[in-house]
Protein backbone atom coordinates (compact mmCIF):
# COMPACT_ATOMS: atom_id res chain seq x y z
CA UNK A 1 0.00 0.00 0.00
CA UNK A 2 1.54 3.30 -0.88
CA UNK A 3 0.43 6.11 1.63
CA UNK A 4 0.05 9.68 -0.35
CA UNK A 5 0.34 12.90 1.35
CA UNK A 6 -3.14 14.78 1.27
CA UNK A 7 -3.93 18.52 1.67
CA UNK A 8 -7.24 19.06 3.16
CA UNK A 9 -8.01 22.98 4.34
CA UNK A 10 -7.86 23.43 8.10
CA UNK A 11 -6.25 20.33 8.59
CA UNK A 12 -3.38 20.52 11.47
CA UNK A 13 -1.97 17.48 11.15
CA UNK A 14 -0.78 15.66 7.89
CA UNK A 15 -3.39 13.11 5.94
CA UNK A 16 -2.78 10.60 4.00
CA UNK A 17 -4.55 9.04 1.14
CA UNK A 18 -4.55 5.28 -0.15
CA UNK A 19 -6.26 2.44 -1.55
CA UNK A 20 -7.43 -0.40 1.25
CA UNK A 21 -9.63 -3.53 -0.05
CA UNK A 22 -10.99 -1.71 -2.90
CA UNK A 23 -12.14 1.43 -1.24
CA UNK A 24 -10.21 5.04 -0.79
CA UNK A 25 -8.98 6.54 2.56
CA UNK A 26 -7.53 9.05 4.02
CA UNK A 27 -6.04 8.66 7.27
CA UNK A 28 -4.21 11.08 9.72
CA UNK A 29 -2.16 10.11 13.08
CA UNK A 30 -3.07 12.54 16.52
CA UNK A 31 -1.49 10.25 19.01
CA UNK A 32 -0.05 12.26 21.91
CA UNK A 33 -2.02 15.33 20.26
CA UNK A 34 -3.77 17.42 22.91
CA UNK A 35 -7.04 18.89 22.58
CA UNK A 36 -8.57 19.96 20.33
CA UNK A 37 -5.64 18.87 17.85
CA UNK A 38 -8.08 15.80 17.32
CA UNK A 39 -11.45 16.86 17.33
CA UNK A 40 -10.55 19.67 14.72
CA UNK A 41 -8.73 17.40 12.41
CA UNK A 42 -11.54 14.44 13.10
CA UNK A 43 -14.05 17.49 11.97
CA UNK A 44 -11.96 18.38 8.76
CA UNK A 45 -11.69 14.40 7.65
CA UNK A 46 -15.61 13.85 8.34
CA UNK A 47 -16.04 16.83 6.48
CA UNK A 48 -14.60 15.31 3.24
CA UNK A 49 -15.81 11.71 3.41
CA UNK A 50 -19.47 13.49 3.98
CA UNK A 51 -19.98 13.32 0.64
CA UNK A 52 -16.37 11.74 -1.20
CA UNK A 53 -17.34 8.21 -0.26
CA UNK A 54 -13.61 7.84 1.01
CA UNK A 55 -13.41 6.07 4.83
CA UNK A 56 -11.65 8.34 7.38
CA UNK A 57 -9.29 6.14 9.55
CA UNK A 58 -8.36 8.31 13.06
CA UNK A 59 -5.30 6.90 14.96
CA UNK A 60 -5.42 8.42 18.32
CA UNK A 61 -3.97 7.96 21.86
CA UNK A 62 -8.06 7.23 23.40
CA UNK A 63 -11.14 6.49 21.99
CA UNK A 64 -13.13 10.11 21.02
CA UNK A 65 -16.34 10.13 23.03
CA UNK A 66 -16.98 13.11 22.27
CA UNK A 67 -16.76 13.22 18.69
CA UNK A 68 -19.20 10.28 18.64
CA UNK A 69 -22.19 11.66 20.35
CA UNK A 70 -21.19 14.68 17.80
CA UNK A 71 -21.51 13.10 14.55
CA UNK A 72 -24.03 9.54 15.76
CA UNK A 73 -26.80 10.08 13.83
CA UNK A 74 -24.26 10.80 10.64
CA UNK A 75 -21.71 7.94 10.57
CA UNK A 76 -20.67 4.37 11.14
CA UNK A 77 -17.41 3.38 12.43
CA UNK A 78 -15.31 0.50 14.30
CA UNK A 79 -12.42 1.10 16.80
CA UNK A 80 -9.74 -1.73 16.88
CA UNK A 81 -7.11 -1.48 19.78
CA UNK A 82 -3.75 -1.24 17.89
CA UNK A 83 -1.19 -1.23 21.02
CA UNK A 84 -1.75 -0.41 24.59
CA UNK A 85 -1.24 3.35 23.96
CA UNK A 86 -3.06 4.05 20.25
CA UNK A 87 -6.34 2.63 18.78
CA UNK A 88 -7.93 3.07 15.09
CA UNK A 89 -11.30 4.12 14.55
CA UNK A 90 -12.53 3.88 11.11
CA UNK A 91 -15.26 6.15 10.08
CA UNK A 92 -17.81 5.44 6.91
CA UNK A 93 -20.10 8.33 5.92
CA UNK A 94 -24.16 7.09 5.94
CA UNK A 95 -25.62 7.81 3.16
CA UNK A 96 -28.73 9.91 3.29
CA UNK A 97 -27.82 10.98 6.90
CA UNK A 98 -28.30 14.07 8.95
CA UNK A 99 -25.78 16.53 8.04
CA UNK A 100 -23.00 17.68 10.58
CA UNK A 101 -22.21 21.23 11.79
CA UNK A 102 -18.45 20.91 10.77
CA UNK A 103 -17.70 24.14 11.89
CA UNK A 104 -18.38 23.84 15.24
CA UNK A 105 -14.69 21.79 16.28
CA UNK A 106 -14.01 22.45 19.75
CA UNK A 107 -13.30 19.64 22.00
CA UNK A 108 -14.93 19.32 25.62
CA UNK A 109 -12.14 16.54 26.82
CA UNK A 110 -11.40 12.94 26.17
C-alpha cells in the first residue's frame, strides 16, 4: 500500500490518502495530540468523506467520546485497539444521513 500525502483545508496534522480492499482513505495520526488537535482534524476528515465516499481512519492515543455523540446520527465506524497506547477508529459516511455542523470543532475533553 503506498500512503500519499493529502492537503485538506484546516487540517493541522498531515493526511494521507490510499487504496485499502478496494475502497479510498484518508487517514491522519493525533497520538499524543492534545485537545482539540483531534477533534478539529476528526471534523476536517468527516467533512470530506461526507460526501467523497472515502473512509476516514483516526489513529489516536483514546477512543473520542466526544466526537461520537457529535456526529451519531451521521456515521458508522469500528475502533480496533492497535497497542496499549493508540487505537484506530474507522469512520464510513451514511448515506442519506443528517448533516454535521463541521464548523463547530471544539473539543470538551477525552
Amino acid at each position: 500500500m503506498i500512503k500519499l500525502p493529502l492537503t485538506l483545508a484546516d487540517a493541522t496534522l498531515p493526511f494521507w490518502s490510499y487504496r485499502s480492499g478496494g475502497r479510498q482513505v484518508i487517514e491522519f495520526d493525533s497520538t499524543g495530540c492534545a485537545c482539540p488537535v483531534p477533534m478539529v482534524n476528526a471534523m476536517v476528515g468527516l467533512e470530506r468523506i461526507a460526501s467523497s465516499g472515502e473512509t476516514l481512519v483516526m489513529i489516536n492515543g483514546f477512543e473520542p467520546a466526544g466526537l461520537y455523540d457529535r456526529v451519531r446520527d451521521s456515521f458508522r465506524w469500528t475502533v480496533e485497539s492497535l497497542d496499549a497506547q493508540r487505537v484506530m477508529v474507522i469512520f464510513s459516511a451514511i448515506d442519506g444521513a443528517v448533516a454535521v455542523d463541521f464548523s463547530n470543532r471544539h473539543c470538551h475533553g477525552g
